[in-house]
PDB file of N, CA and C in Angstrom:
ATOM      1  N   UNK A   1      47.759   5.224  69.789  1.00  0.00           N
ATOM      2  CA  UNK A   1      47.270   4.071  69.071  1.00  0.00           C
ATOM      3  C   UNK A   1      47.107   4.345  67.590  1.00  0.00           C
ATOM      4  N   UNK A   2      46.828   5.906  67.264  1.00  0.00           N
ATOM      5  CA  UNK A   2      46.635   6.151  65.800  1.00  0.00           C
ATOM      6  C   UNK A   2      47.806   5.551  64.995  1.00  0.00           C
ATOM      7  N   UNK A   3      48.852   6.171  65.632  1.00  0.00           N
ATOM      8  CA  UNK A   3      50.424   6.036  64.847  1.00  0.00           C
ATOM      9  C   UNK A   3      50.657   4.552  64.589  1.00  0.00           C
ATOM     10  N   UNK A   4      50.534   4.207  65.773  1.00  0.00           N
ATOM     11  CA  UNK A   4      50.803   2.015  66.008  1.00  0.00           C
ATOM     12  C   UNK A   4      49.856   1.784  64.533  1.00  0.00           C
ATOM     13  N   UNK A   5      48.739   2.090  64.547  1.00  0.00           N
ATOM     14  CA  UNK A   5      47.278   1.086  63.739  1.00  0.00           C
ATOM     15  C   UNK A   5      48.376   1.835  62.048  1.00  0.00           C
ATOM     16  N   UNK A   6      48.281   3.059  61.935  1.00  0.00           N
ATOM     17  CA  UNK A   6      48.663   3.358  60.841  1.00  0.00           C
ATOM     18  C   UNK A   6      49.656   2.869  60.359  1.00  0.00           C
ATOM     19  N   UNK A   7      50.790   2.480  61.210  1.00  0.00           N
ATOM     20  CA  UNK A   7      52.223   1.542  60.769  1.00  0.00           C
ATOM     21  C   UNK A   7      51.750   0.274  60.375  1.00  0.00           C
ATOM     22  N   UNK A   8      50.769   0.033  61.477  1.00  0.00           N
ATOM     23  CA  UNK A   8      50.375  -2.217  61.189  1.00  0.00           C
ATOM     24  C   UNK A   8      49.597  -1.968  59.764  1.00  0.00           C
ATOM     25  N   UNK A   9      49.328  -1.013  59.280  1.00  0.00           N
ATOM     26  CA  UNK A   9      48.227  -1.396  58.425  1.00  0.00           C
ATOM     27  C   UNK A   9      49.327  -0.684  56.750  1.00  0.00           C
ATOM     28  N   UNK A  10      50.370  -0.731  56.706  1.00  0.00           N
ATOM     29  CA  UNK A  10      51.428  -0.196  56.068  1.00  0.00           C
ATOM     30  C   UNK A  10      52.836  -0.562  56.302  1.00  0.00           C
ATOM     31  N   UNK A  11      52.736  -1.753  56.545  1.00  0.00           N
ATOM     32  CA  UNK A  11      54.224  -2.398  56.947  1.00  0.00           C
ATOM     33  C   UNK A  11      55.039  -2.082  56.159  1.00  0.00           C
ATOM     34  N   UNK A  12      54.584  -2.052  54.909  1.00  0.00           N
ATOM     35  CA  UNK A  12      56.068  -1.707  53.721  1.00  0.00           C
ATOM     36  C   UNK A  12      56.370  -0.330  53.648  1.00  0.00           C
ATOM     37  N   UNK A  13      55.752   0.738  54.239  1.00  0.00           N
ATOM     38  CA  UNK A  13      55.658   1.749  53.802  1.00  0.00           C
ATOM     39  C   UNK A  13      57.069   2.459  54.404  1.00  0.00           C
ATOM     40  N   UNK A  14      58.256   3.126  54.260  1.00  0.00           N
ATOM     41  CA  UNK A  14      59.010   2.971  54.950  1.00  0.00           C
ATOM     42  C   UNK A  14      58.919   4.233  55.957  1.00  0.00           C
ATOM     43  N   UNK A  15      57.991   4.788  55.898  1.00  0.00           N
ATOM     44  CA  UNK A  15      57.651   5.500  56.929  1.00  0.00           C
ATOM     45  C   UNK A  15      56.865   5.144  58.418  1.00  0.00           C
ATOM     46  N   UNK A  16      56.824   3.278  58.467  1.00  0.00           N
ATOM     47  CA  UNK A  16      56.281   3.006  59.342  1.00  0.00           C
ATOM     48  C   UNK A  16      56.970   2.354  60.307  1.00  0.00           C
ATOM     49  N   UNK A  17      58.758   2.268  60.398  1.00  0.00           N
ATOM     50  CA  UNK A  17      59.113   1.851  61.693  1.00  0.00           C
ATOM     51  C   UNK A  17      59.714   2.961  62.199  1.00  0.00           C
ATOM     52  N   UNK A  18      59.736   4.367  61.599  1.00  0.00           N
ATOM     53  CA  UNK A  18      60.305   5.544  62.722  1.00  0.00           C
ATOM     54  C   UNK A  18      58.728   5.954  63.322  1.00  0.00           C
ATOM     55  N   UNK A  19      57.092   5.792  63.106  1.00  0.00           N
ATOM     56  CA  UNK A  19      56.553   5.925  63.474  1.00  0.00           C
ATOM     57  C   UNK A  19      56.327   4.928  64.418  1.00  0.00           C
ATOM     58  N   UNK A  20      56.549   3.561  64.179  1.00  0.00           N
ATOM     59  CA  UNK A  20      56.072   2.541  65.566  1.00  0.00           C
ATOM     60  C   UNK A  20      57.583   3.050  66.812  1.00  0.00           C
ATOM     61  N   UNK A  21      58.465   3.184  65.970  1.00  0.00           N
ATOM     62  CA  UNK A  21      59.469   3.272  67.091  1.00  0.00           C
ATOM     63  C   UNK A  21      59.419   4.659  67.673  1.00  0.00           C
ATOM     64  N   UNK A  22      58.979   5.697  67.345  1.00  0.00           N
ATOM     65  CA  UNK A  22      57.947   6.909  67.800  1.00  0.00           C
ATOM     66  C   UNK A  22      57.171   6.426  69.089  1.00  0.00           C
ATOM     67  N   UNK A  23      56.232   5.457  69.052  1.00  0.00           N
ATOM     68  CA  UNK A  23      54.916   4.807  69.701  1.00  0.00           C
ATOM     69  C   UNK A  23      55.873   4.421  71.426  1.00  0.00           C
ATOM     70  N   UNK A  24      56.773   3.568  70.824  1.00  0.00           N
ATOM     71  CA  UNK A  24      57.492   2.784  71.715  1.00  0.00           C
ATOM     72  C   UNK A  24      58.233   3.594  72.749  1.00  0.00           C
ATOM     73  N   UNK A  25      59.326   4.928  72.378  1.00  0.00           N
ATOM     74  CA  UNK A  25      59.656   5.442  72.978  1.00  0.00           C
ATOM     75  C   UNK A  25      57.990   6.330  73.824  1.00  0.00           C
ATOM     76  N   UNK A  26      57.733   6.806  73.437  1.00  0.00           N
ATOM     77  CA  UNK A  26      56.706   7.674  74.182  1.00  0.00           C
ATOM     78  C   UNK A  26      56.263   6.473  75.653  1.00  0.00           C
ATOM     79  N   UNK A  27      56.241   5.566  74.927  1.00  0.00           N
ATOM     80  CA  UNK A  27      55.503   4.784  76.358  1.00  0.00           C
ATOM     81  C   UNK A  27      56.933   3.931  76.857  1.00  0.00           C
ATOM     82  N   UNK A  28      58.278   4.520  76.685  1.00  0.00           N
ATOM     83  CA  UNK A  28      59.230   4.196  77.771  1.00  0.00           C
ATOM     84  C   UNK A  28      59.692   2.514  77.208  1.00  0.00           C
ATOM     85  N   UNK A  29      59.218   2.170  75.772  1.00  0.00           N
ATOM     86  CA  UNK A  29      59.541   0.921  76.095  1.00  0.00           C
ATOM     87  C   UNK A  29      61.273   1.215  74.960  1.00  0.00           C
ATOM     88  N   UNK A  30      62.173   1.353  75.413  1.00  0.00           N
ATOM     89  CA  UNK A  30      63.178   1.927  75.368  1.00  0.00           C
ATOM     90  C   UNK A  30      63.624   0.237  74.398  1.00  0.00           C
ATOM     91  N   UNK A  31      63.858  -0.813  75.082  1.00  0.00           N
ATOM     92  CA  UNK A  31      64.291  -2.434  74.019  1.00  0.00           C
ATOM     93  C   UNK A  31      63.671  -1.771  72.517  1.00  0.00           C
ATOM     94  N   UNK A  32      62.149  -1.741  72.667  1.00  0.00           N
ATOM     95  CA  UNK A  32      61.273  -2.151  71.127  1.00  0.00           C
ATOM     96  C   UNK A  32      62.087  -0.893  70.370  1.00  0.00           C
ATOM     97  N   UNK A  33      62.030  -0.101  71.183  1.00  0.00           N
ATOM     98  CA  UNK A  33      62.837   1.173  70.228  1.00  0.00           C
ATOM     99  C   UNK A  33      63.938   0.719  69.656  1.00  0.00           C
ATOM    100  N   UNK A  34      64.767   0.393  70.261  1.00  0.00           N
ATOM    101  CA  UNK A  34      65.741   0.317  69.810  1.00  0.00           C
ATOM    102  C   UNK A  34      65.951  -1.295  68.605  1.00  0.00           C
ATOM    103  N   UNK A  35      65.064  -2.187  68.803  1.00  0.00           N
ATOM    104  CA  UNK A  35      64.783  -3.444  67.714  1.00  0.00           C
ATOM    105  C   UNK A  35      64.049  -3.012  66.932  1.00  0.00           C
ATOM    106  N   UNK A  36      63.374  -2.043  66.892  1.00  0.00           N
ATOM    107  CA  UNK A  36      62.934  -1.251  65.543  1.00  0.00           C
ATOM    108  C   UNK A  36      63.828  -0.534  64.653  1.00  0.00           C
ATOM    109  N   UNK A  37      64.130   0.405  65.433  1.00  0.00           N
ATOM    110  CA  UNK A  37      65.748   0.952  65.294  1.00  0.00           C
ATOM    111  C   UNK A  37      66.674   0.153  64.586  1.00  0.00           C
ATOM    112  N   UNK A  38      67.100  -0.523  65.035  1.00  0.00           N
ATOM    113  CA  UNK A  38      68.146  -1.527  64.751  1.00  0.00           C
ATOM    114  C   UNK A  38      67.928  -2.648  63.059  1.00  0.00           C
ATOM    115  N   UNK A  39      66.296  -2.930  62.817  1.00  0.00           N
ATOM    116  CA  UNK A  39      65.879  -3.745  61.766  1.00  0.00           C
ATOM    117  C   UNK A  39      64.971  -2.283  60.599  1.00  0.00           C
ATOM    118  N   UNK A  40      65.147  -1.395  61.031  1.00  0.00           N
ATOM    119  CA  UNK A  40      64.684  -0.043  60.004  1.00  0.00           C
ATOM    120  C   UNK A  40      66.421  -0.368  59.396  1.00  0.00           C
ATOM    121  N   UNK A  41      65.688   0.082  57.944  1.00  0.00           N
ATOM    122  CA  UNK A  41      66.993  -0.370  56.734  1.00  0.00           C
ATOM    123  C   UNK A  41      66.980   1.392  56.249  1.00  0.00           C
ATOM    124  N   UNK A  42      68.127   1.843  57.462  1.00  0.00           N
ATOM    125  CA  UNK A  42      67.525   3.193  56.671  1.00  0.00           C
ATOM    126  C   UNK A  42      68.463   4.096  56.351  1.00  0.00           C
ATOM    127  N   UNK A  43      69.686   3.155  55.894  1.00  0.00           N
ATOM    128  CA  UNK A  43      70.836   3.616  55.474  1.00  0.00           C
ATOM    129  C   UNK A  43      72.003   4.707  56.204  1.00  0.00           C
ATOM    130  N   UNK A  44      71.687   6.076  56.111  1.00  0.00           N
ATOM    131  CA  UNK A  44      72.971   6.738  56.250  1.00  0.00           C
ATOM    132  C   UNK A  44      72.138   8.083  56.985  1.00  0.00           C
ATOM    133  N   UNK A  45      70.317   7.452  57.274  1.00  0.00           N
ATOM    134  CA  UNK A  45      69.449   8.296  57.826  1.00  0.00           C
ATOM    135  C   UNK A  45      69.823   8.871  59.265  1.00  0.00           C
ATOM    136  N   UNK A  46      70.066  10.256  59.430  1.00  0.00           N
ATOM    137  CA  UNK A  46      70.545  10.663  60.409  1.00  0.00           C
ATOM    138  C   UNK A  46      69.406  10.660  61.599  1.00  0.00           C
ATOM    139  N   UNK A  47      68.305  10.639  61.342  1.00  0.00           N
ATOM    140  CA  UNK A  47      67.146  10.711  62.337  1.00  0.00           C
ATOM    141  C   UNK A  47      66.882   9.695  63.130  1.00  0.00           C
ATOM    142  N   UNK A  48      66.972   8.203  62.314  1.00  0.00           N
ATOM    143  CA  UNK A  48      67.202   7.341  62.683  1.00  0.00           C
ATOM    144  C   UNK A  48      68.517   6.888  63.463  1.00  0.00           C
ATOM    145  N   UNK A  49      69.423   7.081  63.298  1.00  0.00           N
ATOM    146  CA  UNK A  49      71.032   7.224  63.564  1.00  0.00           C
ATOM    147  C   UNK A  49      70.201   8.298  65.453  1.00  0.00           C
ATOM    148  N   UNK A  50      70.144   9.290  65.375  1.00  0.00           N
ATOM    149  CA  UNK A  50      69.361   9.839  66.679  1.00  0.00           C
ATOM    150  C   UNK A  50      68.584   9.049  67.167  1.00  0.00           C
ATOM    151  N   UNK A  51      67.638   8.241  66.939  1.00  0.00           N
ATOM    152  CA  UNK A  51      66.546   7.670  67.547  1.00  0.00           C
ATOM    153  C   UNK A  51      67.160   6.507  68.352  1.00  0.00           C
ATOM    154  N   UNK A  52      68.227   5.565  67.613  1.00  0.00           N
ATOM    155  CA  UNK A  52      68.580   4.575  68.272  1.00  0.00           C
ATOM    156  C   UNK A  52      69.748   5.085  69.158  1.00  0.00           C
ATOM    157  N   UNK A  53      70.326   6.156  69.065  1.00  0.00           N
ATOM    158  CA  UNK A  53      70.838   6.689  70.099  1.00  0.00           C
ATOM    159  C   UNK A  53      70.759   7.208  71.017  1.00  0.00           C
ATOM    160  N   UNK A  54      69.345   7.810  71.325  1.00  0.00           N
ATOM    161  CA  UNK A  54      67.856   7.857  72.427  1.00  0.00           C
ATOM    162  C   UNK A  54      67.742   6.653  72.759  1.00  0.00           C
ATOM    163  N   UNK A  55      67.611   5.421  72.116  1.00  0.00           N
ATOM    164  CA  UNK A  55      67.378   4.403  72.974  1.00  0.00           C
ATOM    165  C   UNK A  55      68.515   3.286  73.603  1.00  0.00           C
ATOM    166  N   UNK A  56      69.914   4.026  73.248  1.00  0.00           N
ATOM    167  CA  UNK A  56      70.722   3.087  73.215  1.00  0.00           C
ATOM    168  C   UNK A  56      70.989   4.102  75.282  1.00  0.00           C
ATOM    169  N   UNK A  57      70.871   5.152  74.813  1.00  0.00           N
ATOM    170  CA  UNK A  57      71.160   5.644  76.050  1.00  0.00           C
ATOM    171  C   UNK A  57      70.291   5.456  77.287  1.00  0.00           C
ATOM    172  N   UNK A  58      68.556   5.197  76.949  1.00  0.00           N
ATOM    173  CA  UNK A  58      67.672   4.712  78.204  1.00  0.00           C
ATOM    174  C   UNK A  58      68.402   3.780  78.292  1.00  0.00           C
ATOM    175  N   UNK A  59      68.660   2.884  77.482  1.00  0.00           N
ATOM    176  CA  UNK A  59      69.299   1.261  78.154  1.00  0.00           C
ATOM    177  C   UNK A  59      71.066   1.554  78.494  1.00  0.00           C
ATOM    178  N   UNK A  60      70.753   2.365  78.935  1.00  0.00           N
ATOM    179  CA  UNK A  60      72.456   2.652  79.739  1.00  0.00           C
ATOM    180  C   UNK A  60      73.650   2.366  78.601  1.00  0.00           C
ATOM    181  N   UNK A  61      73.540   2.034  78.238  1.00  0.00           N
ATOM    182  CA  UNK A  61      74.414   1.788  77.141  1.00  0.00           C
ATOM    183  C   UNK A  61      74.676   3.501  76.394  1.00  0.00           C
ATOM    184  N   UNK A  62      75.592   4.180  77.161  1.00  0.00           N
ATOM    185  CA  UNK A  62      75.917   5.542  76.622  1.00  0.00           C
ATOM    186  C   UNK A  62      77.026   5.471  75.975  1.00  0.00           C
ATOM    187  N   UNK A  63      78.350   4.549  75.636  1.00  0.00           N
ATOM    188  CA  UNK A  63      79.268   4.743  74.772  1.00  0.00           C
ATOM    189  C   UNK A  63      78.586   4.279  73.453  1.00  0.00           C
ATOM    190  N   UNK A  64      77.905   3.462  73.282  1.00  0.00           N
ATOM    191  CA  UNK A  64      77.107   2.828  72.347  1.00  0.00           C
ATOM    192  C   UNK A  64      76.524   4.331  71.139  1.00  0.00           C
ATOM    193  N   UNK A  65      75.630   4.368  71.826  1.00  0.00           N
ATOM    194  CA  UNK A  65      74.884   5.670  72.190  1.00  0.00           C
ATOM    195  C   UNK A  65      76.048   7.124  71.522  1.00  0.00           C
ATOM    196  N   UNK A  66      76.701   7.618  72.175  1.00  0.00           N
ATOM    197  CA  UNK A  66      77.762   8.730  71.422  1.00  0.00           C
ATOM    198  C   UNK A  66      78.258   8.384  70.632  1.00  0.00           C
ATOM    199  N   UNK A  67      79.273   7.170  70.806  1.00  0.00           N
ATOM    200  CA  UNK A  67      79.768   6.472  69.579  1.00  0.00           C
ATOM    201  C   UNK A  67      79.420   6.851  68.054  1.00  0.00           C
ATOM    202  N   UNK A  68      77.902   6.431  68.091  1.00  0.00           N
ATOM    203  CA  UNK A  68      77.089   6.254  66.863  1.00  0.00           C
ATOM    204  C   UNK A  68      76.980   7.513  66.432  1.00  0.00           C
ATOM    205  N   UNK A  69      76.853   8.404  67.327  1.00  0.00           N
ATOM    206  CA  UNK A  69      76.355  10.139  67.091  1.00  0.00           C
ATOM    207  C   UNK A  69      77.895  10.494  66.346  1.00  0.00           C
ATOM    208  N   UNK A  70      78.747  10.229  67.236  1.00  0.00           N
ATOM    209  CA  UNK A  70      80.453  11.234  66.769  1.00  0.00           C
ATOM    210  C   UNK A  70      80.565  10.496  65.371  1.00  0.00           C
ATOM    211  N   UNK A  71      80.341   9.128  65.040  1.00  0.00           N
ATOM    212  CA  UNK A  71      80.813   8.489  63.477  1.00  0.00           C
ATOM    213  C   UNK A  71      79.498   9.426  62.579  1.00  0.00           C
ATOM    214  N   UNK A  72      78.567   9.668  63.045  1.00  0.00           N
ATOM    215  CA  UNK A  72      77.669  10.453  61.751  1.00  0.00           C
ATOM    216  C   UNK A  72      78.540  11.781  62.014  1.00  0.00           C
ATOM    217  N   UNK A  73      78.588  12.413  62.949  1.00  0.00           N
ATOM    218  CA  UNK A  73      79.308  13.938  62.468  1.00  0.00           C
ATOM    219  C   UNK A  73      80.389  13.733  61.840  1.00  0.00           C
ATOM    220  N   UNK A  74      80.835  12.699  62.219  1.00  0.00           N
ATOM    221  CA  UNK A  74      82.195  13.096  61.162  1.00  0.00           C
ATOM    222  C   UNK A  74      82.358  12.705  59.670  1.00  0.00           C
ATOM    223  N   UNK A  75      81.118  11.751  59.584  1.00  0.00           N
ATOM    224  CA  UNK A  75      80.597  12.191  57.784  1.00  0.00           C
ATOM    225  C   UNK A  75      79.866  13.364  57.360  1.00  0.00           C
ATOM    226  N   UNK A  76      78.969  13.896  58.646  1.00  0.00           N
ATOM    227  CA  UNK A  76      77.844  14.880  58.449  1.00  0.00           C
ATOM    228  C   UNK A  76      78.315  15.492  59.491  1.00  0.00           C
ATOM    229  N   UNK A  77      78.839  16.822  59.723  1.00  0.00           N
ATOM    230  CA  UNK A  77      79.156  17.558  60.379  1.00  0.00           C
ATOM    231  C   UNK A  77      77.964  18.694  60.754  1.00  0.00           C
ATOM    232  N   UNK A  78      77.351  18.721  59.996  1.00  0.00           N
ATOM    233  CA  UNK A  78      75.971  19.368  59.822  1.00  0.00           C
ATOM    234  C   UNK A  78      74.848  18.849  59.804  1.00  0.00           C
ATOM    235  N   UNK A  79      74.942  17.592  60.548  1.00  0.00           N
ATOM    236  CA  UNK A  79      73.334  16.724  60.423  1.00  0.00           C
ATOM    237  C   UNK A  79      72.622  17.938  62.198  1.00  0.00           C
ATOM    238  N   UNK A  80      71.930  17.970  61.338  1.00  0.00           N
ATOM    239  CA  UNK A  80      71.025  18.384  62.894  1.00  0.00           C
ATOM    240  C   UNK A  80      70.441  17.844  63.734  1.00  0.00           C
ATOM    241  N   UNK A  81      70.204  16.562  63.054  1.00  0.00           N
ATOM    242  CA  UNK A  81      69.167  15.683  64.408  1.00  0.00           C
ATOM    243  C   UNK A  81      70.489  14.933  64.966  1.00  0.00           C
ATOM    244  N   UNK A  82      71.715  14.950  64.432  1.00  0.00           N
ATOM    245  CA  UNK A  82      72.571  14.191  65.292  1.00  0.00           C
ATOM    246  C   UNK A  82      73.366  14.971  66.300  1.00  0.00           C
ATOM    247  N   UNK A  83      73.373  16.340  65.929  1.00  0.00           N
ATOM    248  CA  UNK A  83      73.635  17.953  66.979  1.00  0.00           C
ATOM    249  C   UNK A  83      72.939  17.775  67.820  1.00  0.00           C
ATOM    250  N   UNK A  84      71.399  17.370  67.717  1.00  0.00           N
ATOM    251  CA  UNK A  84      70.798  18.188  68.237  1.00  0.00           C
ATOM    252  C   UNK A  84      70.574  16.658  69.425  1.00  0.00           C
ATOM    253  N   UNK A  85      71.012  15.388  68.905  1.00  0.00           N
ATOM    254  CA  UNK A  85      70.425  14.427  69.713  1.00  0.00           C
ATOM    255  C   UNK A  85      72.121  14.445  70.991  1.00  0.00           C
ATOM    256  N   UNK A  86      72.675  14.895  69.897  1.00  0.00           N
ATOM    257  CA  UNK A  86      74.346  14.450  70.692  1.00  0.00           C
ATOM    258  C   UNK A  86      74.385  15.515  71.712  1.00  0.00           C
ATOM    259  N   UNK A  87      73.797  16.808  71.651  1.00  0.00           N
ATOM    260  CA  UNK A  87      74.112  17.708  72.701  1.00  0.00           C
ATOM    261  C   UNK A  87      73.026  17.271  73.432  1.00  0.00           C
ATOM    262  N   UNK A  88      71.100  16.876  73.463  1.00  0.00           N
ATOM    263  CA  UNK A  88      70.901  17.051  74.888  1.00  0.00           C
ATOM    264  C   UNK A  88      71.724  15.763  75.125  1.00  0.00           C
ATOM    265  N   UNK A  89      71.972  14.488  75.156  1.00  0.00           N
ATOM    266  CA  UNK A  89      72.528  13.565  76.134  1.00  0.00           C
ATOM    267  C   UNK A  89      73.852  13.623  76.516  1.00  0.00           C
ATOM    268  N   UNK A  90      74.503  14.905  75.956  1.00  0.00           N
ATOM    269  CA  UNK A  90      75.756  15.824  76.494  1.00  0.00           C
ATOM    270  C   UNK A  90      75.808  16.446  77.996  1.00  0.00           C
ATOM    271  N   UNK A  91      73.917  17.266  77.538  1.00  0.00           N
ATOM    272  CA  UNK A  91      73.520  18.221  78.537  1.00  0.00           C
ATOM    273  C   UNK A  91      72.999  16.884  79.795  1.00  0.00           C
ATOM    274  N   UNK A  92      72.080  16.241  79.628  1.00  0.00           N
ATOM    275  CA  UNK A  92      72.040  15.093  80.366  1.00  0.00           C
ATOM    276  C   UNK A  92      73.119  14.424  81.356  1.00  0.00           C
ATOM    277  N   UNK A  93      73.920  14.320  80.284  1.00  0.00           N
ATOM    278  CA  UNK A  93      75.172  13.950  81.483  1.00  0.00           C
ATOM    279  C   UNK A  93      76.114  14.464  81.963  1.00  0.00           C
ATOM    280  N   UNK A  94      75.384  15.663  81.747  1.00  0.00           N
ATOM    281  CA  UNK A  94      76.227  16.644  82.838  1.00  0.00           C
ATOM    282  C   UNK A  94      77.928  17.255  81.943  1.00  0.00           C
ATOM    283  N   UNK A  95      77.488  16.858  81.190  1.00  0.00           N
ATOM    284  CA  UNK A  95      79.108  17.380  80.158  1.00  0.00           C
ATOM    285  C   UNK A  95      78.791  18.887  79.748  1.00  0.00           C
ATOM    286  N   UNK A  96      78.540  19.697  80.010  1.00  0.00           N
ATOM    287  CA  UNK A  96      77.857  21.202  80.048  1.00  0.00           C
ATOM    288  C   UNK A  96      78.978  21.415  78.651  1.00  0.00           C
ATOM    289  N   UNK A  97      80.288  21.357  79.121  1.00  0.00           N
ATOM    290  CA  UNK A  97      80.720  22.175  77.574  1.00  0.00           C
ATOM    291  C   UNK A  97      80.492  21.665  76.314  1.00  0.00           C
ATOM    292  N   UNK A  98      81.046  20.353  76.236  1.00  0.00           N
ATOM    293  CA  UNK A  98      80.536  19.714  75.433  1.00  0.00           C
ATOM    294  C   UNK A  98      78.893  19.998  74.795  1.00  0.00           C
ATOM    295  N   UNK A  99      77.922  20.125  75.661  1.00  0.00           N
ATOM    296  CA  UNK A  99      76.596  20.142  75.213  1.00  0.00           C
ATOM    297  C   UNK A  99      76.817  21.669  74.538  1.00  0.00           C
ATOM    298  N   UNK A 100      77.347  22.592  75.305  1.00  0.00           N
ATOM    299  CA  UNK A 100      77.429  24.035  74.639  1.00  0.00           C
ATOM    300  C   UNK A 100      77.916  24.216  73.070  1.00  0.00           C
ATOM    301  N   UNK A 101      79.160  23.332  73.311  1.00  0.00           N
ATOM    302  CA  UNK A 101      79.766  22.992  71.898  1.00  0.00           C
ATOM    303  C   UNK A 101      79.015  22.806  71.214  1.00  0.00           C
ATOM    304  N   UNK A 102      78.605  21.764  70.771  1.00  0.00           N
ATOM    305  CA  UNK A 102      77.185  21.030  70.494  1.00  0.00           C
ATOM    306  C   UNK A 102      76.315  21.833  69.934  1.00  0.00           C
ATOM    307  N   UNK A 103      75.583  22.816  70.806  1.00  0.00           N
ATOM    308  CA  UNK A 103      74.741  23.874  70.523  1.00  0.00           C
ATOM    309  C   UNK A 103      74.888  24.684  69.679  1.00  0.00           C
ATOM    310  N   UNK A 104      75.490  25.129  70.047  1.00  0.00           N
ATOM    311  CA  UNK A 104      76.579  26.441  69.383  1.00  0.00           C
ATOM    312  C   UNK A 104      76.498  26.114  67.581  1.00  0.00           C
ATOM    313  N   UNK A 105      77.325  24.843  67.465  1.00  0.00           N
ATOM    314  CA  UNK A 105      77.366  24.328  66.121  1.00  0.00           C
ATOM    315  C   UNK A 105      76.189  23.906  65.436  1.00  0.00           C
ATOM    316  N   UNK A 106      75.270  23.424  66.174  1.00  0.00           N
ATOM    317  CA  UNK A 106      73.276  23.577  66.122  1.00  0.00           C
ATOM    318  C   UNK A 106      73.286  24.588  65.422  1.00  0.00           C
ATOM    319  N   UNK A 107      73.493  25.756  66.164  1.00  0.00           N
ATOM    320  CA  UNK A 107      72.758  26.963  66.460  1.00  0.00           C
ATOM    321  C   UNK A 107      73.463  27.450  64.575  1.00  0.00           C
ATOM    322  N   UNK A 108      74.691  27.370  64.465  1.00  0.00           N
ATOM    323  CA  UNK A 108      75.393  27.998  63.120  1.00  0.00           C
ATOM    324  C   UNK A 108      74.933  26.829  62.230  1.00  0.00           C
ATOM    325  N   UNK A 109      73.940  25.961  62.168  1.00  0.00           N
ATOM    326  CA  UNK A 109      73.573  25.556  61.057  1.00  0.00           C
ATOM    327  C   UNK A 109      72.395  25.955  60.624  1.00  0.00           C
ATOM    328  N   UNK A 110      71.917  27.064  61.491  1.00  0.00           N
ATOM    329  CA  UNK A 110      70.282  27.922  61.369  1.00  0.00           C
ATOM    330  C   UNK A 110      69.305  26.710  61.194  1.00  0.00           C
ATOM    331  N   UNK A 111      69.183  26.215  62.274  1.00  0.00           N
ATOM    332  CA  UNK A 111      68.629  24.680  62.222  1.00  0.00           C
ATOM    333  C   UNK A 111      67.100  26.208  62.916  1.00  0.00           C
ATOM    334  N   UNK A 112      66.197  25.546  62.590  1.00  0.00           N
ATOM    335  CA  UNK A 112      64.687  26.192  63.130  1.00  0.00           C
ATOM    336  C   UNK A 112      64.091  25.468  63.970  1.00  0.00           C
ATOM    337  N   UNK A 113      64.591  24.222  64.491  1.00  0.00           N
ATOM    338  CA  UNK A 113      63.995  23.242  65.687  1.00  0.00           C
ATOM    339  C   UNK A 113      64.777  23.281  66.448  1.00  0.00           C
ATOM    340  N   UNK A 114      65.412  24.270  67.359  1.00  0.00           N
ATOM    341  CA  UNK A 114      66.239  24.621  68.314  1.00  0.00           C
ATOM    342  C   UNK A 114      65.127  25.377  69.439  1.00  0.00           C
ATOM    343  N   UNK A 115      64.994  24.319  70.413  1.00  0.00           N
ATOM    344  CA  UNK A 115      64.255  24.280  71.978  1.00  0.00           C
ATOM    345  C   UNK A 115      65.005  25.725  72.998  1.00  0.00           C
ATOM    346  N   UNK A 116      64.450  26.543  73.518  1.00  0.00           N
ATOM    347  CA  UNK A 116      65.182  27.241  73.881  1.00  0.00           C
ATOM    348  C   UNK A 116      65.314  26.786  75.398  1.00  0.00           C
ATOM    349  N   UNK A 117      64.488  26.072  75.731  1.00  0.00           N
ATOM    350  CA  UNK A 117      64.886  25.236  77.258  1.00  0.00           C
ATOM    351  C   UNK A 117      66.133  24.243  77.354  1.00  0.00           C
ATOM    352  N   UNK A 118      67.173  23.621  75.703  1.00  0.00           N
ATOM    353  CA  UNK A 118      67.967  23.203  75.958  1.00  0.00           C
ATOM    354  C   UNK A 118      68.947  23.632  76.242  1.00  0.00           C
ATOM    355  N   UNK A 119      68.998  25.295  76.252  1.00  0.00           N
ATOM    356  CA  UNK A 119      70.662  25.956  76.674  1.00  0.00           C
ATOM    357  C   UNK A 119      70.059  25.914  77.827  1.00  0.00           C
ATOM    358  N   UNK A 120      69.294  26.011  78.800  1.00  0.00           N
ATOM    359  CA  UNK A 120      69.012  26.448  80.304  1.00  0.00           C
ATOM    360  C   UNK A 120      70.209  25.828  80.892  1.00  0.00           C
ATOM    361  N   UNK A 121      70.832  26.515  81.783  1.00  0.00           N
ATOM    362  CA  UNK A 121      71.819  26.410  83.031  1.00  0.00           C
ATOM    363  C   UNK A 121      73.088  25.419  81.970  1.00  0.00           C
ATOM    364  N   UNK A 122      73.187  26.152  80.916  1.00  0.00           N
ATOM    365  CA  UNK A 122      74.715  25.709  80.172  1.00  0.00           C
ATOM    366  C   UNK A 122      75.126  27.068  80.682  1.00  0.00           C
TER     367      UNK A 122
END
């Protein structure tokens, strides 16, 4: 509720729809995520670019979802939150090399938010 009250009370602030859409995913509501997602003006933001691709994938919508991830690498070959979002829903669906790939190229961008439970059983 902190995060929600701090966004309503800072609408312009543009740090307040990756925090409500923060709020939304945690409690599964996978739509609001992604209509937050979708009306955040946040240009060429790779985090965002991840977030709605977290929610494009709860709502089954997985070509949607990669789609969006493979067009940022191939401007940003080195974005990390789009490595790092594109390999787990790699590892998720069972595409093991792919997710390894993925990793791997994570891993050579000395990214420091690398989970060591996401290589498990690659």
């Amino acid at each position: 509720m902190a995060l929600e009250d701090g966004a309503a009370r800072f609408p312009g602030d543009r740090r307040s729809p990756p925090l409500l859409a923060e709020v939304a995913e945690e409690r599964s509501q996978w739509a609001r995520a992604l209509e937050i997602w979708d009306g955040y003006d946040a240009g060429d933001d790779p985090k965002a670019a991840a977030g709605r691709a977290r929610a494009l994938l709860r709502l089954g919508r997985v070509d949607e979802a990669t789609d969006g991830l493979e067009r940022l690498l191939a401007r940003e070959p080195d974005s990390v939150a789009a490595l790092r979002e594109f390999a787990a829903i790699s590892a998720e669906l069972g595409e093991a090399a792919q997710a390894r790939d993925l990793f791997g190229r994570l891993t050579r961008t000395g990214a420091e938010a690398l989970k060591p439970e996401w290589f498990a059983g690659l």
